[in-house]
Each structure stands twice: as structure tokens, then as C-alpha cells.
C-alpha atoms as a PDB file:
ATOM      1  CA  UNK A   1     126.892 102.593 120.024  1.00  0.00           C
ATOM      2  CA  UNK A   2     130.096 104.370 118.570  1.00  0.00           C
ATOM      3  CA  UNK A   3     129.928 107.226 116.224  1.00  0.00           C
ATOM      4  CA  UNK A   4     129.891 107.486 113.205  1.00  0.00           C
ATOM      5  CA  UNK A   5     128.292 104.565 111.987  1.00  0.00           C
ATOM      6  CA  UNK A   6     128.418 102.617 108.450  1.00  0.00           C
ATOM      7  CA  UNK A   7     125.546 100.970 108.574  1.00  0.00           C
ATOM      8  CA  UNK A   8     124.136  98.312 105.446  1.00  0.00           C
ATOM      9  CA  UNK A   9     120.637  98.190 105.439  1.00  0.00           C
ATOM     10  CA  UNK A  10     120.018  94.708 103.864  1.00  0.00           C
ATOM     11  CA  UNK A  11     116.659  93.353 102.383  1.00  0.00           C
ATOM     12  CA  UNK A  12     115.778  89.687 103.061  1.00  0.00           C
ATOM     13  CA  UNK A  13     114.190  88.394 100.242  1.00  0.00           C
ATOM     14  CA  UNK A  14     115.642  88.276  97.041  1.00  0.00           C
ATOM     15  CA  UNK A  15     118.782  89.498  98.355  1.00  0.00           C
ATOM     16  CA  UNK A  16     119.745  87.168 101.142  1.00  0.00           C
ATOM     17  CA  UNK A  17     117.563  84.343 100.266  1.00  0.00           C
ATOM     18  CA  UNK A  18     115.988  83.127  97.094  1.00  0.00           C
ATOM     19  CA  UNK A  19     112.632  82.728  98.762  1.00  0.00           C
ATOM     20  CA  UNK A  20     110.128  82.619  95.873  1.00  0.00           C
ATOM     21  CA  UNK A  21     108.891  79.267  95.339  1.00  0.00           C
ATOM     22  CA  UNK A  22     107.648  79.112  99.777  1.00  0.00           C
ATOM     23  CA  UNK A  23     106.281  82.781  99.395  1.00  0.00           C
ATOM     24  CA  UNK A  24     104.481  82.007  95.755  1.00  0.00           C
ATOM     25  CA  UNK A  25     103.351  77.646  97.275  1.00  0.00           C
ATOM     26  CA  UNK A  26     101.533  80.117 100.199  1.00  0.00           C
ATOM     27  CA  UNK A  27     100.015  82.815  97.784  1.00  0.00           C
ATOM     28  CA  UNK A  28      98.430  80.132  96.018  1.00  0.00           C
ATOM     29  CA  UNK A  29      97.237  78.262  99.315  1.00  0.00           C
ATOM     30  CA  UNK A  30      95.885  81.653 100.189  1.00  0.00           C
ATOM     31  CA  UNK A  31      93.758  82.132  96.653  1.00  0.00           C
ATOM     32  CA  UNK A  32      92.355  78.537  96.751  1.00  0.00           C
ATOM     33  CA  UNK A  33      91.358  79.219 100.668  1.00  0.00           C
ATOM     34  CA  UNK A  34      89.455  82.512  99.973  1.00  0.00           C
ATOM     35  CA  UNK A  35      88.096  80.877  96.684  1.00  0.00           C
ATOM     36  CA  UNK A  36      89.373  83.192  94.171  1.00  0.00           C
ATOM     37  CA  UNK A  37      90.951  83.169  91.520  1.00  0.00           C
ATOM     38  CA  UNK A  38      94.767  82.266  91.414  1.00  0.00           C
ATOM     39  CA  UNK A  39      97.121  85.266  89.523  1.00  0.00           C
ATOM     40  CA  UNK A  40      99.755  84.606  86.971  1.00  0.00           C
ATOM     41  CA  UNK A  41     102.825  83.312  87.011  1.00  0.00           C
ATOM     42  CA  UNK A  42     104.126  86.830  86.481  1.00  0.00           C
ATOM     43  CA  UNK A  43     101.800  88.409  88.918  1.00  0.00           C
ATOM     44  CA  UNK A  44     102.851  85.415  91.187  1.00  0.00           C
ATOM     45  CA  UNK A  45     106.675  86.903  91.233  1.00  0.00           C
ATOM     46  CA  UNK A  46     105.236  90.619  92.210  1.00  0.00           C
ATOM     47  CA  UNK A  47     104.288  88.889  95.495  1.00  0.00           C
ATOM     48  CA  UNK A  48     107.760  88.917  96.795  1.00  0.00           C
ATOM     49  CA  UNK A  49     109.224  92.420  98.303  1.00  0.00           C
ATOM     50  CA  UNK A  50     106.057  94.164  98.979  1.00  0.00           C
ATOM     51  CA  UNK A  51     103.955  93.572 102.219  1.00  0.00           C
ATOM     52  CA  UNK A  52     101.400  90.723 101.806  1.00  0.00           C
ATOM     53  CA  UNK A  53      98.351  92.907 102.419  1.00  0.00           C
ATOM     54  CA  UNK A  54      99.390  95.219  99.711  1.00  0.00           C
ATOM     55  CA  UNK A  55     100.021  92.496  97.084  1.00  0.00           C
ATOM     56  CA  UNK A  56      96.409  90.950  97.853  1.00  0.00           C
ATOM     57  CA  UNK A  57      94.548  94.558  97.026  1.00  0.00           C
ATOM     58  CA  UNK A  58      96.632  94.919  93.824  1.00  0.00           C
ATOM     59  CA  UNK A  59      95.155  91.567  93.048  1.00  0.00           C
ATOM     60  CA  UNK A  60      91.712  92.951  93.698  1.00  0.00           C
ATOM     61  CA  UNK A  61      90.737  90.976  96.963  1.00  0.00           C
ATOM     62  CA  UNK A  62      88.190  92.242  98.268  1.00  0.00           C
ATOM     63  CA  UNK A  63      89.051  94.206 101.712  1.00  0.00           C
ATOM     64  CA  UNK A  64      86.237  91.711 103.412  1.00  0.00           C
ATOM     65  CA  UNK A  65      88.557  88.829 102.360  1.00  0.00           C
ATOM     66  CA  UNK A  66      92.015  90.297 103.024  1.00  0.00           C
ATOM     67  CA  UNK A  67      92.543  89.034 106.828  1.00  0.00           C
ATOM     68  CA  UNK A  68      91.040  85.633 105.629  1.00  0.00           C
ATOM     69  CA  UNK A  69      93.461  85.963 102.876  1.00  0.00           C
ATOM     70  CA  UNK A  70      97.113  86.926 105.084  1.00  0.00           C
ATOM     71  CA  UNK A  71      95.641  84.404 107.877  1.00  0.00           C
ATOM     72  CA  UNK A  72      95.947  81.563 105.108  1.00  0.00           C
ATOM     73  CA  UNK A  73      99.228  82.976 103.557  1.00  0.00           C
ATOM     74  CA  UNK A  74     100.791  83.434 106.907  1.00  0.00           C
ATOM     75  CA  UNK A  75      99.922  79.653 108.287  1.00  0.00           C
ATOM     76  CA  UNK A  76     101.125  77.867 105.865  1.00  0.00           C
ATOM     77  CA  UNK A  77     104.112  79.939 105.829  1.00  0.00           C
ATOM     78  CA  UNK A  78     104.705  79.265 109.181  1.00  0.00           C
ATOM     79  CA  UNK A  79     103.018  76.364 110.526  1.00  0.00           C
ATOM     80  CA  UNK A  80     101.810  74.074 107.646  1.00  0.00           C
ATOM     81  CA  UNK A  81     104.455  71.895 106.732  1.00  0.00           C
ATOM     82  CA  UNK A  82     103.346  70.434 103.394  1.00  0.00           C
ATOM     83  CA  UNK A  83     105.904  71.485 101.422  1.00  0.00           C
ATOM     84  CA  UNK A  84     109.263  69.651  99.996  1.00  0.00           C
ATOM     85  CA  UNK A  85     112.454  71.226 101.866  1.00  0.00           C
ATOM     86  CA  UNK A  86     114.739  72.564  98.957  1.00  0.00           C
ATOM     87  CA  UNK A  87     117.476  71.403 100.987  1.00  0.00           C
ATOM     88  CA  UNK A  88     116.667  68.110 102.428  1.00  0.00           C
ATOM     89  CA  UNK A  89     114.567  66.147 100.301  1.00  0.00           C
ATOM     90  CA  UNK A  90     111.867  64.068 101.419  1.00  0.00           C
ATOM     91  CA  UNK A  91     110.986  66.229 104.230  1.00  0.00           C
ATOM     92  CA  UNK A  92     108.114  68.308 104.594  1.00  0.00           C
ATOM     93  CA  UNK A  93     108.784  72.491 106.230  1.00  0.00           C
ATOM     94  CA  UNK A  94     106.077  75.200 106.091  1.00  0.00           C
ATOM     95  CA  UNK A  95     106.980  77.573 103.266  1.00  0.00           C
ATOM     96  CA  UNK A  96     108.924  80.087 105.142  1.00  0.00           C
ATOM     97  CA  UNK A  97     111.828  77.518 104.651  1.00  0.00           C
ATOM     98  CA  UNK A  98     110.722  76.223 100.909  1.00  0.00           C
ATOM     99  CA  UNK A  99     113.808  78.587 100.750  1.00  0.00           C
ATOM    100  CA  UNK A 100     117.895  78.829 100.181  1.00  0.00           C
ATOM    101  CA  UNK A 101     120.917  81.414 100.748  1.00  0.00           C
ATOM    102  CA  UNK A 102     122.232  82.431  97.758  1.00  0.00           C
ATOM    103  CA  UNK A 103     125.359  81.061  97.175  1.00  0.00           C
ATOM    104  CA  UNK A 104     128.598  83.666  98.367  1.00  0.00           C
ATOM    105  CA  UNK A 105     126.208  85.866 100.870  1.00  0.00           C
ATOM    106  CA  UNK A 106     127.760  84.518 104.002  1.00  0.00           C
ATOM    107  CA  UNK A 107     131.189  85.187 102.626  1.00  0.00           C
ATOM    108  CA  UNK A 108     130.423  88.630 101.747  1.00  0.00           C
ATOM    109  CA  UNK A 109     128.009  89.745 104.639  1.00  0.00           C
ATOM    110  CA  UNK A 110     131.665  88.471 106.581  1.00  0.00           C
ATOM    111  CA  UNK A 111     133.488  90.354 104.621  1.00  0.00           C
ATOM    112  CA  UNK A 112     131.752  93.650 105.788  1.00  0.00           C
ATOM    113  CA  UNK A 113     131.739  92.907 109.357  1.00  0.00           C
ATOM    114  CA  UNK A 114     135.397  92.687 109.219  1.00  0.00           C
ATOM    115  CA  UNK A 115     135.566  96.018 107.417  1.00  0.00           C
ATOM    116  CA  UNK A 116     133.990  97.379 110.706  1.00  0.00           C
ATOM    117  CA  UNK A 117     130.372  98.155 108.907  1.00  0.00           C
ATOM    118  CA  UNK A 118     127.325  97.627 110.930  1.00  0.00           C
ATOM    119  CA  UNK A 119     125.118  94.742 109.101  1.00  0.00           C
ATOM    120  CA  UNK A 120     121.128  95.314 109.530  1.00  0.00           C
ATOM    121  CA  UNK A 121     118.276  92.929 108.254  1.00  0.00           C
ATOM    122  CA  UNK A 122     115.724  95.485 107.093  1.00  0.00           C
ATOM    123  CA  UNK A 123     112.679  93.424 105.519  1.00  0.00           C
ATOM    124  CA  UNK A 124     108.925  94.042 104.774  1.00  0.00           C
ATOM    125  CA  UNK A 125     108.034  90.360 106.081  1.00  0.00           C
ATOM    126  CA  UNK A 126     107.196  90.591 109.784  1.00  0.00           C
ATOM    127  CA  UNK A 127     110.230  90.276 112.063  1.00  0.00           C
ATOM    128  CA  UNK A 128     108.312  87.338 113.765  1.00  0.00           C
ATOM    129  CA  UNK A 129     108.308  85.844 110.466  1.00  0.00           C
ATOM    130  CA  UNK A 130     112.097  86.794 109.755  1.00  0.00           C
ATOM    131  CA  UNK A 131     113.488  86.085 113.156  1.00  0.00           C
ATOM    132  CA  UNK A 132     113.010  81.983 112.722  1.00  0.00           C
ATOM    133  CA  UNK A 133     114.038  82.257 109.169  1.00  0.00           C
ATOM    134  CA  UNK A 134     117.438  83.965 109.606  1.00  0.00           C
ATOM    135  CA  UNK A 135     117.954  81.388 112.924  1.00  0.00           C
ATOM    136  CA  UNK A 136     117.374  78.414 110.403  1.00  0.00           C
ATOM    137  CA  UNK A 137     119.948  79.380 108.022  1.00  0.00           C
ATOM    138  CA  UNK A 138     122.089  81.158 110.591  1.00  0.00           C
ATOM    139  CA  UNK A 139     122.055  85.244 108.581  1.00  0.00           C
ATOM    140  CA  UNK A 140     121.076  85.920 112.132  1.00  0.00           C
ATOM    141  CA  UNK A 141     124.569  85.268 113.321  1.00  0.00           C
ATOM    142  CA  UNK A 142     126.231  86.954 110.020  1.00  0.00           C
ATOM    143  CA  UNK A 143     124.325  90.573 110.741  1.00  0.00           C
ATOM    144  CA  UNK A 144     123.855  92.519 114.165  1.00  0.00           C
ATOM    145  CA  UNK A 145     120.188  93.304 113.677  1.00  0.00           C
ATOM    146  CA  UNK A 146     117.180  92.560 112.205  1.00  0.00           C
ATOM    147  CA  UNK A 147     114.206  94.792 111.849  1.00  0.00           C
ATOM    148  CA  UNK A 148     110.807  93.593 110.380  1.00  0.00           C
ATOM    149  CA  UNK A 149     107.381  94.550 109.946  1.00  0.00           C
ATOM    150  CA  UNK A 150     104.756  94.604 112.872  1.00  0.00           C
ATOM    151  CA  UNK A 151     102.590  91.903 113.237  1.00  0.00           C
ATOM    152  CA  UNK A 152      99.463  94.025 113.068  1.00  0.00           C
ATOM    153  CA  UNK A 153     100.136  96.000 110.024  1.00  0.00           C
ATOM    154  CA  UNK A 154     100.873  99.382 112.045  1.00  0.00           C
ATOM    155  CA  UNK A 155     104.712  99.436 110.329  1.00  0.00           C
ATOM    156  CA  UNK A 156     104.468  96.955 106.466  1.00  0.00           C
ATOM    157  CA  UNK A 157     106.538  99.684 104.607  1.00  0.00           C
ATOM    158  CA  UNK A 158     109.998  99.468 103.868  1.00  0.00           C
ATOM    159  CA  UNK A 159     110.737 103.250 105.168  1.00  0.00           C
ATOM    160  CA  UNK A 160     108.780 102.414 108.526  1.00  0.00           C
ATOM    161  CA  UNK A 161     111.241  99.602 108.799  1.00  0.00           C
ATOM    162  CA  UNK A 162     113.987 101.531 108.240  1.00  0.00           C
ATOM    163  CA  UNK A 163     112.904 104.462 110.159  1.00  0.00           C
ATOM    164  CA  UNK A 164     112.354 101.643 113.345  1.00  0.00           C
ATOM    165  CA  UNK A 165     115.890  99.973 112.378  1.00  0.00           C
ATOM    166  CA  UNK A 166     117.432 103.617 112.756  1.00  0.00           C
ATOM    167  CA  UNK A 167     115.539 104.053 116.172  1.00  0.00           C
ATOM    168  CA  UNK A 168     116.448 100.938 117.363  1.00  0.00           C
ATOM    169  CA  UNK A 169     119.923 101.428 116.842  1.00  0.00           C
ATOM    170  CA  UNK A 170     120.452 105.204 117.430  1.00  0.00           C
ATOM    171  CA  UNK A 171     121.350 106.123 114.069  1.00  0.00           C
ATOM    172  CA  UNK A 172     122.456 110.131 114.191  1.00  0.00           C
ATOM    173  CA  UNK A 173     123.616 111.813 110.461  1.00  0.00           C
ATOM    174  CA  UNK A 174     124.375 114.784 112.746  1.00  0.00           C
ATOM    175  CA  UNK A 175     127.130 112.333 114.391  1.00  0.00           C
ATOM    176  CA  UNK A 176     128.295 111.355 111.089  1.00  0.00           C
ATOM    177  CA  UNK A 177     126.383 108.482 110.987  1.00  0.00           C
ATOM    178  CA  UNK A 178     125.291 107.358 107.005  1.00  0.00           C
ATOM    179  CA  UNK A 179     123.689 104.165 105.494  1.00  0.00           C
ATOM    180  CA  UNK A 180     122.801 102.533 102.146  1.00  0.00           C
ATOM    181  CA  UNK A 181     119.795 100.291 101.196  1.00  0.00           C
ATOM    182  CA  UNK A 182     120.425  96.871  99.622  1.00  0.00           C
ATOM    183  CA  UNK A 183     118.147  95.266  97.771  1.00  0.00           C
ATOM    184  CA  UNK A 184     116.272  93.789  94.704  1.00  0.00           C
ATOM    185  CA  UNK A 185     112.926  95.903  94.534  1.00  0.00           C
ATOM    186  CA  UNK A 186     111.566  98.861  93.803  1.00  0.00           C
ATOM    187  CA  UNK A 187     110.584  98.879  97.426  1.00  0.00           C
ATOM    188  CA  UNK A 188     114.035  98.870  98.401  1.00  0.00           C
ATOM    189  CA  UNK A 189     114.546 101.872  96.468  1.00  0.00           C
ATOM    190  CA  UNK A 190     111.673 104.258  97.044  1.00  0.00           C
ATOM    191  CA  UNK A 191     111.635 103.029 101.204  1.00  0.00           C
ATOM    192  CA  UNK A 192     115.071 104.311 101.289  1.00  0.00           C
ATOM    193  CA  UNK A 193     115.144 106.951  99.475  1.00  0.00           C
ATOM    194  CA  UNK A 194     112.307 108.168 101.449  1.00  0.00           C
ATOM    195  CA  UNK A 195     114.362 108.445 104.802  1.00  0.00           C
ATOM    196  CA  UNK A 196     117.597 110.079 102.553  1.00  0.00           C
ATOM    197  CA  UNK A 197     118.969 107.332 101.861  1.00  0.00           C
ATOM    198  CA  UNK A 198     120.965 105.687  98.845  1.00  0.00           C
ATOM    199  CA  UNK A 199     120.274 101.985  97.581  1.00  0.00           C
ATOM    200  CA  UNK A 200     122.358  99.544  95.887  1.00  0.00           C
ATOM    201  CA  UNK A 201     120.631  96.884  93.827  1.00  0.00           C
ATOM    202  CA  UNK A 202     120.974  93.286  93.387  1.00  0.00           C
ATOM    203  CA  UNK A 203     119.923  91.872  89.806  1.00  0.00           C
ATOM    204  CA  UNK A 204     119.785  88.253  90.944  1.00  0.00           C
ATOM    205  CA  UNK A 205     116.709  89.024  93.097  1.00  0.00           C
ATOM    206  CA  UNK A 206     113.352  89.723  91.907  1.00  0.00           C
ATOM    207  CA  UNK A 207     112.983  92.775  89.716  1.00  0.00           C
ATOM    208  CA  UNK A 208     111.298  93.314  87.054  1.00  0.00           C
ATOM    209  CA  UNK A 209     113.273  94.243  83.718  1.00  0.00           C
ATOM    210  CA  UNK A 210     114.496  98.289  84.250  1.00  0.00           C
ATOM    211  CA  UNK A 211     112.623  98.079  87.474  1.00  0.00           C
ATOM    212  CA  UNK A 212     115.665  99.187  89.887  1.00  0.00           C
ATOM    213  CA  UNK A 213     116.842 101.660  86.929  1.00  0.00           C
ATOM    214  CA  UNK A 214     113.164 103.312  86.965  1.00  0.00           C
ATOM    215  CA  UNK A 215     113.373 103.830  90.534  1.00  0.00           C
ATOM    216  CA  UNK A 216     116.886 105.121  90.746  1.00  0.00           C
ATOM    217  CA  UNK A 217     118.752 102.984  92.379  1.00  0.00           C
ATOM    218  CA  UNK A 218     122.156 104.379  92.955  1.00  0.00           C
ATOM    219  CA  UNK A 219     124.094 101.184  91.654  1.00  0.00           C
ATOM    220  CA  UNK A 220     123.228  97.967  90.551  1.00  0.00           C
ATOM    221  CA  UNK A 221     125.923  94.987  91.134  1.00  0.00           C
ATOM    222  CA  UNK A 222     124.638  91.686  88.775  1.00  0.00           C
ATOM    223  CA  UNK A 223     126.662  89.272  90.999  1.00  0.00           C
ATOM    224  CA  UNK A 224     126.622  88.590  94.516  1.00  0.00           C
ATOM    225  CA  UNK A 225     130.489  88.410  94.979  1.00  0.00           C
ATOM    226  CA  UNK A 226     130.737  92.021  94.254  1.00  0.00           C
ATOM    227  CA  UNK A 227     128.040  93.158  96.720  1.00  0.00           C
ATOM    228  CA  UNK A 228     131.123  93.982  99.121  1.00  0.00           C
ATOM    229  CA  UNK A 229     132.849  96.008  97.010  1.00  0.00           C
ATOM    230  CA  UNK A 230     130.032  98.038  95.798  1.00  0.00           C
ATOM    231  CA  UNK A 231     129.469  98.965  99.779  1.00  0.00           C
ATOM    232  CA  UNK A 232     133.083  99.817 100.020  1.00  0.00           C
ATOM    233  CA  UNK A 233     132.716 102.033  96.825  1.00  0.00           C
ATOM    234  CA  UNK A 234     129.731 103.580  98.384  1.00  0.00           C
ATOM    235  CA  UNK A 235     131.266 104.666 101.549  1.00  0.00           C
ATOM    236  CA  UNK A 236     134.731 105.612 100.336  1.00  0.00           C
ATOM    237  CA  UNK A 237     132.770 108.193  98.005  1.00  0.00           C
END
């Protein structure tokens, strides 16, 4: 790897892909299978960004219930296909692909790479989750890594994914090496800032109103065609 690196750490959902109505079809799945109670609409939305296990205890699951509870969530996300495909109607995908690209991503993730910046998928869903998903729609070709949670829960925070993405990758600040954190949560935000490092947000993702504000993100772009500028801003600072 050459030195120094610009590296984009990008968040999946909610930045890349509006993902919210496979994620929320599989919460629900998951409520009805454990018998409980299904949350809000409003509590629904909180679902997406944080790991699934950590949503489910905010909800009050009982810990006896929460494996039942992600087993549910995370077969018909991946293997259940009961739900309509966004993009081809009349067929039926599990709800990992109840899911689009936001419109203008793949012209702007180009745009970096031809700018010379190094393009990393950094995501709380688990990478064997992500993996299929970015291969569907192809991201996986637009970035040169992507780095997910574990399967077992042992890394489900955004800084352990970051921390493994820098790892992975060799990422040195002593060689001049810097990053920032894109993204749409407050996640993003604290995960990053909790390896030093700087996050611009996305307001047509999933935050809450003054959510990305509260949390400090360092800039926050409200359309996706200016996503590439803010990065160039960001490193010619």
C-alpha cells in the first residue's frame, strides 16, 4: 500500500443504499417470531445504523430472547424470500435486497477513485451480510474494501469496524496517512470520532432531526451530488 493514504470510510446503510423498508419487513418478522410486541413506526427507523443486537435490548427484549430474536431478523434477511423486489416487481428477494442505491452514488463514489482516494465500505451489518449486498448492486466494484461486523458479535461497533478496516489495510497517521467517516448516524459519528477521526454527514439517510449536529459531525452535505466535493474540501483543509 502507498503512503500517505486518503482514505473515505463509507457507511452502508443510509448512505449507499436506502435500505429501510428490508431491514424494518425483518424487524417486524423478528417481533412476531419471538411473540412480542412490535415497536413504532418511529422506533422502527432507529433500527437502521446500529447493530441488531443493540437495537433489540433498547426495545427491551429480554436477553433470553435476543439470539431467537437476530436468528429470525437475520433469516429472513438473508434467506426468506417473501418480500416484493423494489426493483423488479413481481418477484420475491429476502429483505437484504427489499433495497435501492440512491440515485448519483455510483457517479460520485467514481468520482473519488479518480481523484486517487482510497474508497472503504465500513458498516455495522455483518460483512457476510454486506458482501452479497454490495455484489448485487455492484458498490463492491465502485470501492476497494469492505469491512463489516463479525458474525458472532465479537466486533458490532462502528469503531471496531473501523479500527479492523485500518488493520486490514495498514493505515499509518505516522506515514501521513488520514481518513474521514461518512455517514447518516450518530453511530457514524461517535465510531469515528472514537479512533480520531472526522465524519461527514449525509441528511438523506436516516437521522433523526439535529441528530448528526448533536453528535458533531464535522459537515453535513443535504444532497448526494455534493458528497464528492465535501471529501475534497475535507482533505484540501
Amino acid at each position: 500500500m502507498n503512503h500517505p493514504m486518503r482514505v473515505v470510510l463509507l457507511d452502508l446503510d443510509g448512505t449507499l443504499t436506502q435500505s429501510d423498508p428490508g431491514i424494518i419487513a425483518c424487524v417486524v418478522k423478528a417481533f412476531e417470531g419471538m411473540g412480542l410486541p412490535v415497536p413504532d413506526d418511529a422506533e422502527l427507523q432507529r433500527f437502521i445504523g446500529p447493530a441488531i443486537i443493540e437495537s433489540l435490548r433498547r426495545n427491551h427484549v429480554p436477553e433470553d430472547k435476543l439470539q431467537q430474536g437476530i436468528d429470525i431478523y437475520r433469516d429472513y434477511y438473508a434467506n426468506q424470500a417473501v418480500f416484493e423486489d423494489p426493483n423488479n416487481p413481481g418477484r420475491k428477494v429476502p429483505g437484504r435486497l427489499v433495497n435501492t442505491v440512491y440515485e448519483g452514488i455510483p457517479e460520485q463514489l467514481r468520482r473519488l477513485r479518480e481523484r486517487g482516494y482510497h474508497l472503504a465500505i465500513a458498516t455495522c451489518k455483518p460483512e457476510y451480510q454486506a458482501r452479497p449486498i454490495c455484489e448485487h448492486f455492484h458498490i463492491d466494484r465502485m470501492v476497494d474494501g469492505l469491512y463489516g461486523a463479525s458474525r458472532d458479535n465479537s466486533r458490532i461497533d462502528k469503531d471496531q469496524v473501523i479500527r479492523y478496516c485500518f488493520e486490514s489495510i495498514g493505515f499509518d497517521p505516522a506515514a501521513g496517512d488520514r481518513a474521514v467517516m461518512v455517514g447518516d448516524r450518530w453511530t457514524d459519528i461517535d465510531g469515528a470520532r472514537a479512533c480520531g477521526v472526522d465524519t461527514i454527514g449525509c441528511r438523506w439517510g436516516y437521522a433523526e432531526n439535529g441528530e448528526m449536529e448533536e453528535h458533531g459531525a464535522h459537515e453535513i452535505v443535504e444532497r448526494v451530488d455534493q458528497l464528492a466535493d465535501a471529501v475534497e474540501r475535507y482533505f484540501a483543509a
